[in-house]
PDB file of N, CA and C in Angstrom:
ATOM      1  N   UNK A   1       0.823  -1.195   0.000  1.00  0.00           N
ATOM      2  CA  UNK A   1       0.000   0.000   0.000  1.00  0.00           C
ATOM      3  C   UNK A   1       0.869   1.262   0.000  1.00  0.00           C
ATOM      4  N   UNK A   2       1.835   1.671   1.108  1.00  0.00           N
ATOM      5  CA  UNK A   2       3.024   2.873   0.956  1.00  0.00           C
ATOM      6  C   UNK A   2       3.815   2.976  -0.158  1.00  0.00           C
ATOM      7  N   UNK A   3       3.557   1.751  -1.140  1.00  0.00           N
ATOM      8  CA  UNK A   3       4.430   1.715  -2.773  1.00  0.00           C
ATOM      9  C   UNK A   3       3.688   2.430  -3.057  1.00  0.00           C
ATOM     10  N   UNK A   4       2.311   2.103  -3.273  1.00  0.00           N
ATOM     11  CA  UNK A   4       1.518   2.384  -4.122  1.00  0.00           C
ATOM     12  C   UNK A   4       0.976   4.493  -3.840  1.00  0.00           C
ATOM     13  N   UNK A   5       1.048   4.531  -2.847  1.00  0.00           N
ATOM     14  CA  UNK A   5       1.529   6.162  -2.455  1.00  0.00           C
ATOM     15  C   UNK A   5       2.334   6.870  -2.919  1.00  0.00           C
ATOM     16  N   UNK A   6       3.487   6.429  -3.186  1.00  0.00           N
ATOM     17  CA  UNK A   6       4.926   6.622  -2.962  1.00  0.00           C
ATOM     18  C   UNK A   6       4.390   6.736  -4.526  1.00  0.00           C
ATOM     19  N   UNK A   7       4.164   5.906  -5.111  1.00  0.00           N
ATOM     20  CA  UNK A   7       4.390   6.243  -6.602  1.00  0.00           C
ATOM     21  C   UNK A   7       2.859   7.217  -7.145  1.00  0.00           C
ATOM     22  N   UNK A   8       2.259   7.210  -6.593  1.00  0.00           N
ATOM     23  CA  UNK A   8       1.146   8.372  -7.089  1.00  0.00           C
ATOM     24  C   UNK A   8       2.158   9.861  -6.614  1.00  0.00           C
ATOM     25  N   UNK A   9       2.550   9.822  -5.148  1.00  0.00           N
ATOM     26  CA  UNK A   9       3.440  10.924  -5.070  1.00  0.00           C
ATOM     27  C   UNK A   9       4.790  11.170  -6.348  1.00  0.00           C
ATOM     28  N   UNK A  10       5.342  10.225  -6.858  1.00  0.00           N
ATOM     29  CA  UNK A  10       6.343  10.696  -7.946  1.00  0.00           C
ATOM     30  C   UNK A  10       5.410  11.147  -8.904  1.00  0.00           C
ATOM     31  N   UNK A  11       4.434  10.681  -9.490  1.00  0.00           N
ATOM     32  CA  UNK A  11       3.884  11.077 -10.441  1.00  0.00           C
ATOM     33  C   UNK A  11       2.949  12.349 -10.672  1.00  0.00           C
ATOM     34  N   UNK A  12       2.604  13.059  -9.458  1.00  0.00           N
ATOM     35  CA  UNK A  12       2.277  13.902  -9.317  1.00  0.00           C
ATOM     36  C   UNK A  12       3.287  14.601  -9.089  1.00  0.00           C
ATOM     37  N   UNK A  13       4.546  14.791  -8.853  1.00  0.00           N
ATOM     38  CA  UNK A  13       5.770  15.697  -8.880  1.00  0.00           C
ATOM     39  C   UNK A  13       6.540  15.961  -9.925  1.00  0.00           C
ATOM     40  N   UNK A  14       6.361  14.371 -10.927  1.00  0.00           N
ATOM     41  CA  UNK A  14       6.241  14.500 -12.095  1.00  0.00           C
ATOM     42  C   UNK A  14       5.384  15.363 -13.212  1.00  0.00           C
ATOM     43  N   UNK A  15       4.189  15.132 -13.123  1.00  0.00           N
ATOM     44  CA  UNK A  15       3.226  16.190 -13.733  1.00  0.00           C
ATOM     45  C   UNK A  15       3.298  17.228 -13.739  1.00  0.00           C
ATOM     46  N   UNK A  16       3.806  17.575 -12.485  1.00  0.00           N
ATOM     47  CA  UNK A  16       3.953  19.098 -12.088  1.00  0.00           C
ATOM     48  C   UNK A  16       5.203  19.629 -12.720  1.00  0.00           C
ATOM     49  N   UNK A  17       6.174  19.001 -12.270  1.00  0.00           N
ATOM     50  CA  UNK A  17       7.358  19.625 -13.659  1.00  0.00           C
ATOM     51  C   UNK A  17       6.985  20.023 -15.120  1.00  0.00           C
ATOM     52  N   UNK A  18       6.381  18.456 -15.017  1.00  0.00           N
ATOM     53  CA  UNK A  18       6.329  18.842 -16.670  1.00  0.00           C
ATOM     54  C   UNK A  18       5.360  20.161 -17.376  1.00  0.00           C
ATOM     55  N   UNK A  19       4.280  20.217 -16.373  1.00  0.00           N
ATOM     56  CA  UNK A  19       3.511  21.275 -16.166  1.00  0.00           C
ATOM     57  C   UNK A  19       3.959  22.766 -16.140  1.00  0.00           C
ATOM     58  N   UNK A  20       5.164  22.477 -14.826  1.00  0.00           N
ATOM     59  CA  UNK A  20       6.116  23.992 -15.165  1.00  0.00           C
ATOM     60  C   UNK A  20       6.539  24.170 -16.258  1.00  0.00           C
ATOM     61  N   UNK A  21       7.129  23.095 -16.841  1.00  0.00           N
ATOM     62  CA  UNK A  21       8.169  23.465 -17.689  1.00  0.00           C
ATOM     63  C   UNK A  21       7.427  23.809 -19.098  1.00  0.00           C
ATOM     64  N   UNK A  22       6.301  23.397 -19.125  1.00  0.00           N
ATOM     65  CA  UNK A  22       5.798  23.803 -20.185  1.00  0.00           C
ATOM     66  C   UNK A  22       5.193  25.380 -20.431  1.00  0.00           C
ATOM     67  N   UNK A  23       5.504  25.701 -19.298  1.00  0.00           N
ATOM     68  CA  UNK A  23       4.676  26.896 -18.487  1.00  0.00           C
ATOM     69  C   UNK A  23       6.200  28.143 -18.507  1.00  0.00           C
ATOM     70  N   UNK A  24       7.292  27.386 -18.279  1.00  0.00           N
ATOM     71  CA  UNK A  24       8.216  28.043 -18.308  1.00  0.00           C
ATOM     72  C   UNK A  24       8.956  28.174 -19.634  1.00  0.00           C
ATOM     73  N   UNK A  25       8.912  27.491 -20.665  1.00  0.00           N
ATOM     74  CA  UNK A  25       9.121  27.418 -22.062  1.00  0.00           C
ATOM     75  C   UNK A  25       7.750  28.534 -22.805  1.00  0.00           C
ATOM     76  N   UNK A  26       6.549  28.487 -22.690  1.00  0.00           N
ATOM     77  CA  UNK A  26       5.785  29.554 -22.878  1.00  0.00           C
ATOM     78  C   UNK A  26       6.725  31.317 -22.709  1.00  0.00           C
ATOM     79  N   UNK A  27       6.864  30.700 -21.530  1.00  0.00           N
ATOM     80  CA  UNK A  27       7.030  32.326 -21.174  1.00  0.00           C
ATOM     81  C   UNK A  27       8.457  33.386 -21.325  1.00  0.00           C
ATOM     82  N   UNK A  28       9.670  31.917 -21.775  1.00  0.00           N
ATOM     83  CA  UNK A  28      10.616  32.424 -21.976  1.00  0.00           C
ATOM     84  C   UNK A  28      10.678  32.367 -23.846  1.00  0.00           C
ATOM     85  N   UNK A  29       9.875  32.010 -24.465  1.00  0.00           N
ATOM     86  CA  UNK A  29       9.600  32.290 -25.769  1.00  0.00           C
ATOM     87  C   UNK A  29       8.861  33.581 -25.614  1.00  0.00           C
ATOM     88  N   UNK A  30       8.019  33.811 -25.065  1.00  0.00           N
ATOM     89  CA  UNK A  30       7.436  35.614 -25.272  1.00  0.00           C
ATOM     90  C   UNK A  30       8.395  36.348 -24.792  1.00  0.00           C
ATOM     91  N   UNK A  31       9.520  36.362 -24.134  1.00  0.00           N
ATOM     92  CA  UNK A  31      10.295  36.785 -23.709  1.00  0.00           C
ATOM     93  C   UNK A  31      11.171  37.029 -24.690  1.00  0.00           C
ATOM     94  N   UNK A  32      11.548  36.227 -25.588  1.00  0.00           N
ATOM     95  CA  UNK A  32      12.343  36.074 -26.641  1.00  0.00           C
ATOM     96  C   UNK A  32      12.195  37.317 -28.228  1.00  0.00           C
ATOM     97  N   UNK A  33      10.686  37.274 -28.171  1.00  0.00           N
ATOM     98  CA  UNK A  33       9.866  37.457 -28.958  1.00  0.00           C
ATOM     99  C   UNK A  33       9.913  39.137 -29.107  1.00  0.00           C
ATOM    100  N   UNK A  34       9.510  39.839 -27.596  1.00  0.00           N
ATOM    101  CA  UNK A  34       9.595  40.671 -26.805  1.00  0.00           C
ATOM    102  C   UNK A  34      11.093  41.841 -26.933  1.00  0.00           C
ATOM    103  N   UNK A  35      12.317  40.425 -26.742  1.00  0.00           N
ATOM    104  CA  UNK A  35      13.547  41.327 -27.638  1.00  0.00           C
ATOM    105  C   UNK A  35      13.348  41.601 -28.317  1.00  0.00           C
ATOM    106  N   UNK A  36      13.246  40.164 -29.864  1.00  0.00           N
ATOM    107  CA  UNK A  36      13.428  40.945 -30.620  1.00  0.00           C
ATOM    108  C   UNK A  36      12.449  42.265 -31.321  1.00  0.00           C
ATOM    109  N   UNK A  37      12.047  42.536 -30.263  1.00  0.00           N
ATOM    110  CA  UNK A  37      10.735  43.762 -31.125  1.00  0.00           C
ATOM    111  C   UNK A  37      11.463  44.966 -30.453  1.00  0.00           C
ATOM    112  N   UNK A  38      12.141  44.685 -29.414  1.00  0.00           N
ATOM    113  CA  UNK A  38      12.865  45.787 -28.510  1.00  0.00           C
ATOM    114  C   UNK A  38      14.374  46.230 -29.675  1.00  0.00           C
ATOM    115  N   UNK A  39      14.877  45.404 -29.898  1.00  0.00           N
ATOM    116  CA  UNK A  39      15.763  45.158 -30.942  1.00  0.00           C
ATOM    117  C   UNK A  39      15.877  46.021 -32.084  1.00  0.00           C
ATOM    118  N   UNK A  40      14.594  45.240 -32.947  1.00  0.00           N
ATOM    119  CA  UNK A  40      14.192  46.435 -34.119  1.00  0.00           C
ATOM    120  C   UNK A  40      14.355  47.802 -34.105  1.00  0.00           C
ATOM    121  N   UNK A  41      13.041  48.370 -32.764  1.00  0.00           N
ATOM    122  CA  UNK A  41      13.188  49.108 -32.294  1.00  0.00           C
ATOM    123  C   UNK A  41      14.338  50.379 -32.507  1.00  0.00           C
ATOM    124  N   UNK A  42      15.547  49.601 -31.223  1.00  0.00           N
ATOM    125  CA  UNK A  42      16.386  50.030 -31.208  1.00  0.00           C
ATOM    126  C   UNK A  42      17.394  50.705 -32.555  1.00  0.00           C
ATOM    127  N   UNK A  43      17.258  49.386 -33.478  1.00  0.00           N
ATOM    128  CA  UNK A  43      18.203  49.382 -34.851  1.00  0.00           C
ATOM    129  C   UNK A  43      17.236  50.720 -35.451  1.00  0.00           C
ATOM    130  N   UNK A  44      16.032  50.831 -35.441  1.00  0.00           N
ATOM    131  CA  UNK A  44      15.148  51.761 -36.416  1.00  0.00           C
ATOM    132  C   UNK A  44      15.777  52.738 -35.698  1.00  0.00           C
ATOM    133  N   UNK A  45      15.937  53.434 -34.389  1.00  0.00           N
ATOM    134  CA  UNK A  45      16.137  54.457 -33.650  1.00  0.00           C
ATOM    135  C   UNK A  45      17.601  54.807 -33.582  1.00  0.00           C
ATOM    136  N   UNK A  46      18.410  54.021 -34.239  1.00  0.00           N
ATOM    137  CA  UNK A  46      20.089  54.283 -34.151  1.00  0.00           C
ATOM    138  C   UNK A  46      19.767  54.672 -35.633  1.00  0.00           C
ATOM    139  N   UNK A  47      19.094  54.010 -36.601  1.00  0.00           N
ATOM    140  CA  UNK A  47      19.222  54.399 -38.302  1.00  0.00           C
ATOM    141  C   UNK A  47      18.934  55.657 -37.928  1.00  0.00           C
ATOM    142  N   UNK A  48      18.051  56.387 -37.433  1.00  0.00           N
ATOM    143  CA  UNK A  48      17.177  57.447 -37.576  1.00  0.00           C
ATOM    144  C   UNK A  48      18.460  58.555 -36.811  1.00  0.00           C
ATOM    145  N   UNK A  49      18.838  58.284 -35.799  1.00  0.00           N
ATOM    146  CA  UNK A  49      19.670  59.681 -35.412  1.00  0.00           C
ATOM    147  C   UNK A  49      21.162  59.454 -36.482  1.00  0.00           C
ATOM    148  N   UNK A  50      21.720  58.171 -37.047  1.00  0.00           N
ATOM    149  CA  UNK A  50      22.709  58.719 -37.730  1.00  0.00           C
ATOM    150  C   UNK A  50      21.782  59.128 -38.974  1.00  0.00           C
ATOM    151  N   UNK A  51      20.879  59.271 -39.528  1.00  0.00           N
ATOM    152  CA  UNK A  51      20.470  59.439 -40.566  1.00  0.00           C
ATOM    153  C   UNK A  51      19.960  61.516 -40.271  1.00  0.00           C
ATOM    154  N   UNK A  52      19.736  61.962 -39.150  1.00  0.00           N
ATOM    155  CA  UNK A  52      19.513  62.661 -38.564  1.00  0.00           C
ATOM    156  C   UNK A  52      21.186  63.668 -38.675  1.00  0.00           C
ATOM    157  N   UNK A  53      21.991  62.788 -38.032  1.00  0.00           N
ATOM    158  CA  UNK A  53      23.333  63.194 -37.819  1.00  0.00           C
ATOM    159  C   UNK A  53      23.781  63.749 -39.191  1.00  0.00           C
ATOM    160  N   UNK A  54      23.470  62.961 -39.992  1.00  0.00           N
ATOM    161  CA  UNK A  54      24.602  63.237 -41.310  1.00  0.00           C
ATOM    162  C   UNK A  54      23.423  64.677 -42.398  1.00  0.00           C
ATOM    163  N   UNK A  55      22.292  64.837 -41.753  1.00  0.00           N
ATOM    164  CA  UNK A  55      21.410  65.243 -42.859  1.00  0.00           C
ATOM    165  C   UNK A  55      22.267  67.050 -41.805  1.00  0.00           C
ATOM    166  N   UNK A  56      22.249  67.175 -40.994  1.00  0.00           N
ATOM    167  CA  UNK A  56      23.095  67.940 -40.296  1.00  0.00           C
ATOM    168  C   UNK A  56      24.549  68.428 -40.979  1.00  0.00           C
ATOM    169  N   UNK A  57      25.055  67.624 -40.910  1.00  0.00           N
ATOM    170  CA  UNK A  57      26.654  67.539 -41.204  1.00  0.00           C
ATOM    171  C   UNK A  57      26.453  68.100 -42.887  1.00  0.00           C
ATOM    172  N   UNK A  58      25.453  67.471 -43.339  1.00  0.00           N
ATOM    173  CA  UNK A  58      25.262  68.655 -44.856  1.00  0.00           C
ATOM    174  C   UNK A  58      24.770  69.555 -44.879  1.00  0.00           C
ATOM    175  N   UNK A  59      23.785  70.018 -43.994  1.00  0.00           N
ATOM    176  CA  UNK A  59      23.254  71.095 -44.477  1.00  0.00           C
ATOM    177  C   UNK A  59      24.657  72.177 -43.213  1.00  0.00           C
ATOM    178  N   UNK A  60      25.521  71.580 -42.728  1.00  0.00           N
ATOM    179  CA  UNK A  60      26.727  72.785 -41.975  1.00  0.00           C
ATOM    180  C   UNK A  60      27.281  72.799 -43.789  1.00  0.00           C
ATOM    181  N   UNK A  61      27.518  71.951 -44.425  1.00  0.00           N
ATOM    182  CA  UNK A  61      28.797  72.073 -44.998  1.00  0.00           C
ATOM    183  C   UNK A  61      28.159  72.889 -46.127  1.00  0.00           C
ATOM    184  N   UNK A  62      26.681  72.836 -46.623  1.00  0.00           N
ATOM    185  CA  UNK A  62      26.040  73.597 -47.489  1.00  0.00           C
ATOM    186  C   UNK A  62      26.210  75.121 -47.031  1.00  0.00           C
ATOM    187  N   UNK A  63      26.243  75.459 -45.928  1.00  0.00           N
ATOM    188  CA  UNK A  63      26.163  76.254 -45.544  1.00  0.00           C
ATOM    189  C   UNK A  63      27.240  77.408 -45.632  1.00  0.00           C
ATOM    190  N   UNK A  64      28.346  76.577 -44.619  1.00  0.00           N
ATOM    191  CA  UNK A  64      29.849  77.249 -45.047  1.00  0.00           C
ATOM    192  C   UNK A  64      29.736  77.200 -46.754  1.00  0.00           C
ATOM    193  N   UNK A  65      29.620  76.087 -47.544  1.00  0.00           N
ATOM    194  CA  UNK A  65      30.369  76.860 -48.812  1.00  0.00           C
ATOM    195  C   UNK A  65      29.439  78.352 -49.097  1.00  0.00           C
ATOM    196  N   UNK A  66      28.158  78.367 -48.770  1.00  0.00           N
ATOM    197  CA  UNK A  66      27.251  79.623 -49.267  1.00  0.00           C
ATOM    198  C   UNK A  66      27.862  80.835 -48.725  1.00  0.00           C
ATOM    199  N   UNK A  67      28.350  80.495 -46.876  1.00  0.00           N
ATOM    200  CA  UNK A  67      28.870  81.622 -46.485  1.00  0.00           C
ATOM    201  C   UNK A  67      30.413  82.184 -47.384  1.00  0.00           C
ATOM    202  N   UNK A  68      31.242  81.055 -48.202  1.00  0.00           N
ATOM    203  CA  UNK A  68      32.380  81.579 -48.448  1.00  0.00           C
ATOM    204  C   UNK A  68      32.165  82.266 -49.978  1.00  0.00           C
ATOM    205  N   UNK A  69      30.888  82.091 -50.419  1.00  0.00           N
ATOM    206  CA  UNK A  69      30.690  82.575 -51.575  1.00  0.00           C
ATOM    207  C   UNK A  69      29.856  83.561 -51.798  1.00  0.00           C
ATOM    208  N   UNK A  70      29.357  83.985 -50.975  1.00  0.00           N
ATOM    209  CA  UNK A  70      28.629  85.579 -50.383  1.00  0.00           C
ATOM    210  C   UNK A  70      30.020  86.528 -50.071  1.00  0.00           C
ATOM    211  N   UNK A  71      30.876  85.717 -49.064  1.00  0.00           N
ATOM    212  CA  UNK A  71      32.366  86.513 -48.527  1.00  0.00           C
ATOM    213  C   UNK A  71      32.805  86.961 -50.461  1.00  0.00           C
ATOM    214  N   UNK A  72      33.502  85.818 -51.471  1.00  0.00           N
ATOM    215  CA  UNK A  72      33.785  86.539 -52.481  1.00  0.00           C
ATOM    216  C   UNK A  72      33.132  87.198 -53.181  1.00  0.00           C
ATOM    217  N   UNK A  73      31.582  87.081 -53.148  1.00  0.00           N
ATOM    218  CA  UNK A  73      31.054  88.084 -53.674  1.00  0.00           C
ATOM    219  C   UNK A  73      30.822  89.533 -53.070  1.00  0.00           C
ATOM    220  N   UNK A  74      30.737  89.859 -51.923  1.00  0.00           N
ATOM    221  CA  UNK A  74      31.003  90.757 -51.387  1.00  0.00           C
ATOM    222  C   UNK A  74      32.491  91.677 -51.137  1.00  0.00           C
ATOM    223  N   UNK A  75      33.110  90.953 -51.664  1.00  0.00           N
ATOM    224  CA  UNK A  75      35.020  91.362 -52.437  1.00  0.00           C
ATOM    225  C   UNK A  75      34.844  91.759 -53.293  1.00  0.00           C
ATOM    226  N   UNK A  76      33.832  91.486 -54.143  1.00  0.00           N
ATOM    227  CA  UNK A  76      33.672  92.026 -56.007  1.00  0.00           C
ATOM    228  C   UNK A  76      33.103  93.051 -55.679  1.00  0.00           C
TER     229      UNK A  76
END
């Protein structure tokens, strides 16, 4: 009779793992999932300030040449 306990108790400790683990595989896949959307994210938001950065860096350099060509025209 205490076998027969003994093994309903493994098998219910059993179940239950397997129960977690199925429970814990769920949740570390949304987790997963979750990066990579954080990820994207991120990559869209780094494109965007160097894309930001450089639209900058031309309109300085547009700029200086206009200022050095107002300077020689204002020599003439």
């Amino acid at each position: 009779m205490s076998i027969n306990i003994e093994f309903y108790y493994i098998c219910y400790a059993l179940a239950g793992f397997f129960v977690a683990s199925i429970i814990f595989g769920v949740y570390i896949s949304k987790l997963k999932k979750e990066i990579k959307v954080l990820k994207r994210q991120y990559e869209k938001k780094s494109i965007g300030a160097d894309d930001s950065s450089l639209r900058v860096k031309t309109l300085e350099n547009k700029i200086q040449t206009l200022e050095t060509l107002l300077k020689k025209q204002m020599e003439k």
